[in-house]
Protein backbone atom coordinates (compact mmCIF):
# COMPACT_ATOMS: atom_id res chain seq x y z
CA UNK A 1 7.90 9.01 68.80
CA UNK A 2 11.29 7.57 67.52
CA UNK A 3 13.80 9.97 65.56
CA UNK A 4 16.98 9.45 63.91
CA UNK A 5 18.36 13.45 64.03
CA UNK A 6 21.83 14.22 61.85
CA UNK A 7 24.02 16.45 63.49
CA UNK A 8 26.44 17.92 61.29
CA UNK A 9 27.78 21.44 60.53
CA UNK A 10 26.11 24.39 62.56
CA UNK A 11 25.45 28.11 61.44
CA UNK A 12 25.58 31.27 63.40
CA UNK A 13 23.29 32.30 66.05
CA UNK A 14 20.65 30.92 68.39
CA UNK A 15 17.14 31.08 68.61
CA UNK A 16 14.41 29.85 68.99
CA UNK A 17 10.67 30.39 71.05
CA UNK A 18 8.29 28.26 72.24
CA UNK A 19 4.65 28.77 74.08
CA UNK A 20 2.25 26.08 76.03
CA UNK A 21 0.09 23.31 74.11
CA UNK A 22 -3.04 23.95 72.87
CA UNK A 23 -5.36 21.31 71.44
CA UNK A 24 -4.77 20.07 67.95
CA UNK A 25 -7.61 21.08 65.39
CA UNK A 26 -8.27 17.11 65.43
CA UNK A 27 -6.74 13.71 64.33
CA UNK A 28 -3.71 13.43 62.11
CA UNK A 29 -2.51 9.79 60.16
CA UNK A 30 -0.11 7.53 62.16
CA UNK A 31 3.38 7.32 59.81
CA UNK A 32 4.21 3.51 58.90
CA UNK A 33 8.19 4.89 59.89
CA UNK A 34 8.60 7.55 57.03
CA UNK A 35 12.03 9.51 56.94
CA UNK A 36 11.88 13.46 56.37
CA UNK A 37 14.74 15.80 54.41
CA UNK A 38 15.81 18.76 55.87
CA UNK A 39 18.28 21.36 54.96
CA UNK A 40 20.77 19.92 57.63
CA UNK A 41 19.79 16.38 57.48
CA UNK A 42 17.61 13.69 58.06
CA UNK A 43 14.57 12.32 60.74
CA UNK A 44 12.98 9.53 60.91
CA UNK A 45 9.40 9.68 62.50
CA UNK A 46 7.10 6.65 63.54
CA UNK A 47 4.05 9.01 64.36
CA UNK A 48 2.92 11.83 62.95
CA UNK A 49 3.67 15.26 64.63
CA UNK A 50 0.81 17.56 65.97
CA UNK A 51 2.53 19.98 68.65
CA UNK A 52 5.10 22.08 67.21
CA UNK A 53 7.43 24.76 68.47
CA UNK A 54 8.73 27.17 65.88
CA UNK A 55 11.96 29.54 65.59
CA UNK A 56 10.40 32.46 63.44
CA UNK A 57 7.31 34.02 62.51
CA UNK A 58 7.36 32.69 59.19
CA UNK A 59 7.25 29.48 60.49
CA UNK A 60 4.38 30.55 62.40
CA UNK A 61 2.32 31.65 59.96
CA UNK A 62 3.00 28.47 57.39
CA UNK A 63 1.87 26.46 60.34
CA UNK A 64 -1.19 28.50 61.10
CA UNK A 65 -2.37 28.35 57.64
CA UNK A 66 -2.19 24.67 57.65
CA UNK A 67 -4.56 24.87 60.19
CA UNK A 68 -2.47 24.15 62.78
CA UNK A 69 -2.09 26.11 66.28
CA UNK A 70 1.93 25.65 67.42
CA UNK A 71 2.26 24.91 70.98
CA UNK A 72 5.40 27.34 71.13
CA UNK A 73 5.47 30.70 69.73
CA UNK A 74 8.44 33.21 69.62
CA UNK A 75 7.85 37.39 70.54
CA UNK A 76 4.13 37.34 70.38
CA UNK A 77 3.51 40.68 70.78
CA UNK A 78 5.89 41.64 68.05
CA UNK A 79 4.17 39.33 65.93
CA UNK A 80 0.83 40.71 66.40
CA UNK A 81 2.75 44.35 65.84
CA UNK A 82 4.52 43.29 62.81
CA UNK A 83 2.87 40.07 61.20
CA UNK A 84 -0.80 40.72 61.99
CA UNK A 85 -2.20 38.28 59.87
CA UNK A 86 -3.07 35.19 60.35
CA UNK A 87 -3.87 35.45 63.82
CA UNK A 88 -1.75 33.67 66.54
CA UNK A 89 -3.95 31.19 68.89
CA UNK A 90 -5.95 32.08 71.94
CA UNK A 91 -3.65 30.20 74.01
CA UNK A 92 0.37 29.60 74.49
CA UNK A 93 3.46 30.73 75.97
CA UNK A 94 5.73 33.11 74.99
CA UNK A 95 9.28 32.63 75.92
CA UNK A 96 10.84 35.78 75.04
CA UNK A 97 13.02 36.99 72.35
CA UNK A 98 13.53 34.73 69.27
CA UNK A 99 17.22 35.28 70.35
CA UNK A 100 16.65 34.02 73.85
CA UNK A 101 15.25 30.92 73.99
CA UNK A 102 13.76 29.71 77.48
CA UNK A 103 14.41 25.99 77.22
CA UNK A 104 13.24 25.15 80.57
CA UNK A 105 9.54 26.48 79.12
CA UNK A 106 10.34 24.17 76.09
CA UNK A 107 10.31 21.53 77.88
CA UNK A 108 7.20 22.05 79.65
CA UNK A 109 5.43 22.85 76.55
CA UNK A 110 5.99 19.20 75.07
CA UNK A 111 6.61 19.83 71.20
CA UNK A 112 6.98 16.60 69.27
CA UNK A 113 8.84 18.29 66.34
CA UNK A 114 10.52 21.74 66.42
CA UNK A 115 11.13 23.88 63.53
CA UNK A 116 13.58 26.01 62.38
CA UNK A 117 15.60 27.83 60.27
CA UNK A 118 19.17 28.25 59.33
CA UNK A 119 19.91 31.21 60.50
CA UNK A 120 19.49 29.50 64.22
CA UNK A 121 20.85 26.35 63.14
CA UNK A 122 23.15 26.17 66.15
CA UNK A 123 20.74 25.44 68.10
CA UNK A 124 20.08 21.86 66.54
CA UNK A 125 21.86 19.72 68.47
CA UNK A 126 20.63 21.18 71.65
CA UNK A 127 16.82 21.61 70.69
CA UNK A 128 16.91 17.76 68.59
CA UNK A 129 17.31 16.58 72.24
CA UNK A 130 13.86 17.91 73.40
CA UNK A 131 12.03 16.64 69.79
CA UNK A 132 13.19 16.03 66.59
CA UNK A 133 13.59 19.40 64.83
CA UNK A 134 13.40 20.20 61.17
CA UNK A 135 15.20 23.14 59.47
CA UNK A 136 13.32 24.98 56.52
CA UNK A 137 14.23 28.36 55.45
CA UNK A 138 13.17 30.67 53.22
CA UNK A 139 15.93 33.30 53.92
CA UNK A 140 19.01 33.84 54.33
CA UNK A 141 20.25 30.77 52.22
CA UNK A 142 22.59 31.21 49.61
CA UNK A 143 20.04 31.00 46.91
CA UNK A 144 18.71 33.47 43.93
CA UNK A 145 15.41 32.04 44.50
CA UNK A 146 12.52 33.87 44.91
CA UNK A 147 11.48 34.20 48.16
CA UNK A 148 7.72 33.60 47.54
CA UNK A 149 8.85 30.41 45.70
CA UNK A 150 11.03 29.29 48.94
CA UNK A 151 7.82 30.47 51.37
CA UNK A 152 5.78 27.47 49.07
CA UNK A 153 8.41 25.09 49.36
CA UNK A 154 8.51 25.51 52.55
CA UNK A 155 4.47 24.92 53.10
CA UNK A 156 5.03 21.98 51.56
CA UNK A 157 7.60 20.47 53.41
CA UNK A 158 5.79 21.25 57.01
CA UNK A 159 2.58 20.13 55.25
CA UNK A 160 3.85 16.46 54.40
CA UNK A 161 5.74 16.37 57.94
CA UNK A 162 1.86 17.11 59.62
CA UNK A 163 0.04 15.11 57.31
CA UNK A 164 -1.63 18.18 55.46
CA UNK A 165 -0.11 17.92 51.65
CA UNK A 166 -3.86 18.91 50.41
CA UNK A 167 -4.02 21.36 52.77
CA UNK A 168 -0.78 23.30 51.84
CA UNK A 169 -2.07 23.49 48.00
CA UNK A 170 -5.30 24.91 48.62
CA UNK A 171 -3.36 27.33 50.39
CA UNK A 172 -1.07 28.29 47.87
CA UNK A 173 -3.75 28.34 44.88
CA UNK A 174 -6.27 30.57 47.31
CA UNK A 175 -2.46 33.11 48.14
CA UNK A 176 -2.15 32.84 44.09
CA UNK A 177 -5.68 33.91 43.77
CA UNK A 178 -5.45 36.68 46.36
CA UNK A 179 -2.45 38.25 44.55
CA UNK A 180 -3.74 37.85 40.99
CA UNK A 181 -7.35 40.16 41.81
CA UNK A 182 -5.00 42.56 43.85
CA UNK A 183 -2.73 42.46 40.48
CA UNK A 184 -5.37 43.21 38.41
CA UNK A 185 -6.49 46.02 40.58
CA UNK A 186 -2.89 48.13 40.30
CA UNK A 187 -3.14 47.49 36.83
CA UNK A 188 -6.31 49.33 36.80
CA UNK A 189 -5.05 52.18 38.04
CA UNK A 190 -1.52 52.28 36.90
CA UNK A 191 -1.40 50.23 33.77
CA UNK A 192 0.57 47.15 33.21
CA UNK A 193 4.10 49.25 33.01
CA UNK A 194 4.57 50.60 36.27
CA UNK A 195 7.84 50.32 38.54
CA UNK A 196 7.27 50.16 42.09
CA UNK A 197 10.00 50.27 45.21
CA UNK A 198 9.19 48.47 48.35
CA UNK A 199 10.99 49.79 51.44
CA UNK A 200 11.15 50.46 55.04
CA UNK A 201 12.27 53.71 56.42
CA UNK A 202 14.58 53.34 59.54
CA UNK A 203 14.96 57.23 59.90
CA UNK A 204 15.27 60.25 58.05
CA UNK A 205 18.31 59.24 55.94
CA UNK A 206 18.29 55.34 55.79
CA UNK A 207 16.25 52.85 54.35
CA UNK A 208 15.70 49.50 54.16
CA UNK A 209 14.90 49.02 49.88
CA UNK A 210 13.66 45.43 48.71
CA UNK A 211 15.71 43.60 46.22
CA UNK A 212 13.85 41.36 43.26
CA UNK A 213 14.01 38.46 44.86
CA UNK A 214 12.48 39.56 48.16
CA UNK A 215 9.21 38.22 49.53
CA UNK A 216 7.87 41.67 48.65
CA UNK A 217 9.73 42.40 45.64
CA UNK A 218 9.15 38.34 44.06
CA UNK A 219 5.67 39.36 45.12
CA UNK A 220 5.47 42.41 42.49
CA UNK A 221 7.34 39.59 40.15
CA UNK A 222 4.37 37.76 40.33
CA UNK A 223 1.89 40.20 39.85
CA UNK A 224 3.57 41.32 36.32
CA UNK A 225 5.34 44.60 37.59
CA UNK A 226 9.25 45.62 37.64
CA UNK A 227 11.07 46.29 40.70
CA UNK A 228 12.49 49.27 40.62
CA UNK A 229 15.83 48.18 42.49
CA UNK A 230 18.03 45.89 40.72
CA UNK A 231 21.23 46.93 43.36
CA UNK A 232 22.91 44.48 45.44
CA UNK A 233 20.61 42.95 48.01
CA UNK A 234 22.18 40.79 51.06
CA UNK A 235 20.89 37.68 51.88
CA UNK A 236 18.10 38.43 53.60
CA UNK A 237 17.06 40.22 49.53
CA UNK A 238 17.27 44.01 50.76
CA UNK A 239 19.44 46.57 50.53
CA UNK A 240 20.91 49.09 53.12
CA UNK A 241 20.17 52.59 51.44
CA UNK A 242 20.18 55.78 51.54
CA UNK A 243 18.40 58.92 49.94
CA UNK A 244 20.66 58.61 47.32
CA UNK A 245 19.81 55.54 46.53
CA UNK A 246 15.82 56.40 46.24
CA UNK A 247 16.67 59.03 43.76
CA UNK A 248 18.29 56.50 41.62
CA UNK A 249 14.95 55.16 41.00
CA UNK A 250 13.33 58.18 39.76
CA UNK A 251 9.57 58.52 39.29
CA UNK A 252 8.50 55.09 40.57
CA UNK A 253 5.31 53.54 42.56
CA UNK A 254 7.27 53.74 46.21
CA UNK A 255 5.33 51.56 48.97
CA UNK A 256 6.86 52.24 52.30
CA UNK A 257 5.76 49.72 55.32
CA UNK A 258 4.54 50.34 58.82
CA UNK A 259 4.82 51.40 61.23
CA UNK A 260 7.08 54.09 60.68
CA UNK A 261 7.77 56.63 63.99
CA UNK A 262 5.52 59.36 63.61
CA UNK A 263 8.78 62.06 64.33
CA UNK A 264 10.42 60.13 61.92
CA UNK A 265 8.02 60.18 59.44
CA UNK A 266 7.36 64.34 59.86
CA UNK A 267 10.97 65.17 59.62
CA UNK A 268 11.37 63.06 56.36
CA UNK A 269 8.41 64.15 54.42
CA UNK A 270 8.62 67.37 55.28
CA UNK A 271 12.15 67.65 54.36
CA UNK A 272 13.08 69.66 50.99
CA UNK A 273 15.06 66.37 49.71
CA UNK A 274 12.03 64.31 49.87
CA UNK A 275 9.95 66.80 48.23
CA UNK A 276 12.22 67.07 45.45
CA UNK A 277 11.69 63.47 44.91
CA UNK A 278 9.73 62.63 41.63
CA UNK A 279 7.60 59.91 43.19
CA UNK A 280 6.70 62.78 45.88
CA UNK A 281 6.02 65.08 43.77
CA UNK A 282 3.81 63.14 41.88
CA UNK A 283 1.61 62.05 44.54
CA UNK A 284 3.54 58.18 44.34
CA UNK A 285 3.99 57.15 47.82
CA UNK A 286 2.30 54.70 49.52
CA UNK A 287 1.74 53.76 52.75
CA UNK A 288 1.38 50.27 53.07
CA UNK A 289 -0.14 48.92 57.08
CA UNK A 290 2.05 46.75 58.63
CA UNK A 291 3.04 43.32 56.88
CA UNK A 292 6.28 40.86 57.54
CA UNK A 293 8.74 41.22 55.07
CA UNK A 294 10.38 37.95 56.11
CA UNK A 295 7.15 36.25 56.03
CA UNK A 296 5.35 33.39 54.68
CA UNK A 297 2.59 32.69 51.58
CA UNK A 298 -0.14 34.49 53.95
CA UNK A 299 2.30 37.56 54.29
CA UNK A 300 2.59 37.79 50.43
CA UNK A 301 -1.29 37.40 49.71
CA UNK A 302 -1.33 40.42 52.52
CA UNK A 303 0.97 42.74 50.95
CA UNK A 304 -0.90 42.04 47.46
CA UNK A 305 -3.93 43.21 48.88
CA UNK A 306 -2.58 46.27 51.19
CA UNK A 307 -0.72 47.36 48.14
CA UNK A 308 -3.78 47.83 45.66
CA UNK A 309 -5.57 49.12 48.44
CA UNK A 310 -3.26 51.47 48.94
CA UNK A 311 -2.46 52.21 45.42
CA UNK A 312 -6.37 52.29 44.48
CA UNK A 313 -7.60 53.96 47.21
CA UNK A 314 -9.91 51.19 48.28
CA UNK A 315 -10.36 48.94 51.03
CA UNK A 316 -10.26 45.29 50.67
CA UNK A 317 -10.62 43.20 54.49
CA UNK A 318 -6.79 43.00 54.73
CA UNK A 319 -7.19 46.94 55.87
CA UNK A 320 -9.23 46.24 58.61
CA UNK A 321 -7.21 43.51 59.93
């Protein structure tokens, strides 16, 4: 496979994880030479790519969904903790933290494209000299977008690079689907006017609250309800809070995300603050099973579901995963 990588400016930080090759879910077209965009340049590719190694779960997950197994795989046992859904392939290596990548196990896995994101972009020049590597993000970029909007761009774009444009749009109109029914579930049950928070609690005093533009929070966006917090998010879209900062919001729909430590979780709700709390009071507080907040179009269509289920009081098959 010929490339042409750019190597220009670099961001802060390194990462990026890679497993052992599994076998390709079957034939993919031959490229006539075709040159791909990427946020930090440009590669040209005379075949098409079929064993990829990825920086980040999200990247994981978008190429899962294509259908396609990667060959390199960061933290899999965090993913299975934190992502759950889809379901990472039978077979690969793991090479450690997303932090620490083991290039030596890179090499031996033989990826013919790596992806990754900016927020490990200094890694380019280094990993574009074991395969030509691609940079997609959907964090963590500058940009007001939403982040479910950014998770569908970025299908695309690894959908055309493997040959599976079709592919990525039944994907995105069955994730569309998914959170439309779960929409209309809440809706049911709460009527179209509700305001819901989406956080995760770090301990008894700080939290981790989901800004608008959020994968979570564009999620609610989508489904036709208000986010309660319109605060200053970073640029990964959340906000570092406090209890203070939950009161703020008054009597809204609060979804907090597993897994949450169980001493943790005691101390807090138990606590006379928390109790005080209108959306406590009121019986308001969700607990939503674990889904990646800095995930892709299958995380979304996950956190739709949990969320009516958990809202509702019914199980759809997203509980039992």
């Amino acid at each position: 496979m010929m490339f042409t990588p750019w190597m220009g400016r670099t961001f802060a930080g390194l990462a990026i994880a890679t497993g052992t090759a599994i076998a390709s879910l079957g034939p993919l077209p031959v490229l006539a030479e075709e040159t791909f965009t990427h946020e930090m340049g440009e590669v040209t590719l005379e075949t098409t790519p079929t064993r990829f190694a990825v920086s980040n779960w999200a990247l994981t997950e978008s190429l899962i969904a294509l259908g396609i197994d990667p060959v390199a795989i960061p933290e899999a046992e965090g993913y299975r903790a934190w992502v759950v859904e889809p379901e990472l392939p039978e077979s690969f290596t793991d090479l450690g933290t997303r932090r620490e990548p083991n290039f030596e196990a890179l090499r031996e896995a033989k990826p013919d494209a790596i992806l990754i994101s900016t927020d490990v972009a200094m890694a380019l020049e280094k990993l574009s000299g074991y395969a030509p590597t691609f940079v997609y993000s959907i964090y963590n970029t500058g940009s007001d977008e939403p982040a479910i909007d950014r998770a569908e761009d970025l299908l695309r774009n690894v959908a055309k690079l493997a040959g599976k444009a079709d592919t990525a749009e039944d994907v995105i109109a069955s994730v569309n689907a998914r959170i439309e029914a779960a929409a209309k579930r809440i809706r049911g049950h709460v009527g179209d006017d509700a305001k819901f928070a989406v956080v995760r609690i770090l301990d008894e005093s700080h939290f981790r609250i989901h800004g608008k533009t959020s994968l979570f929070g564009s999620v609610l966006g989508r489904m036709g309800f208000t986010n309660a917090w319109d605060g200053e998010v970073n640029g990964w879209a959340f906000c570092n809070g406090d209890v203070s900062d939950l009161a703020k919001m008054g009597d809204v729909q609060l979804a907090y995300i597993e897994p949450v430590a169980p001493t943790t979780r005691e101390s807090l709700f138990n606590s006379a603050i928390w109790k005080a709390m209108p959306f406590a009071r009121n019986g308001n507080v969700h607990a939503i099973p674990a889904s990646w907040t800095f995930g892709g179009v299958l995380s979304a269509a996950r956190f739709a579901e949990l969320l009516a289920d958990a809202v509702t009081g019914t199980d759809t098959t997203a509980s039992g995963s």
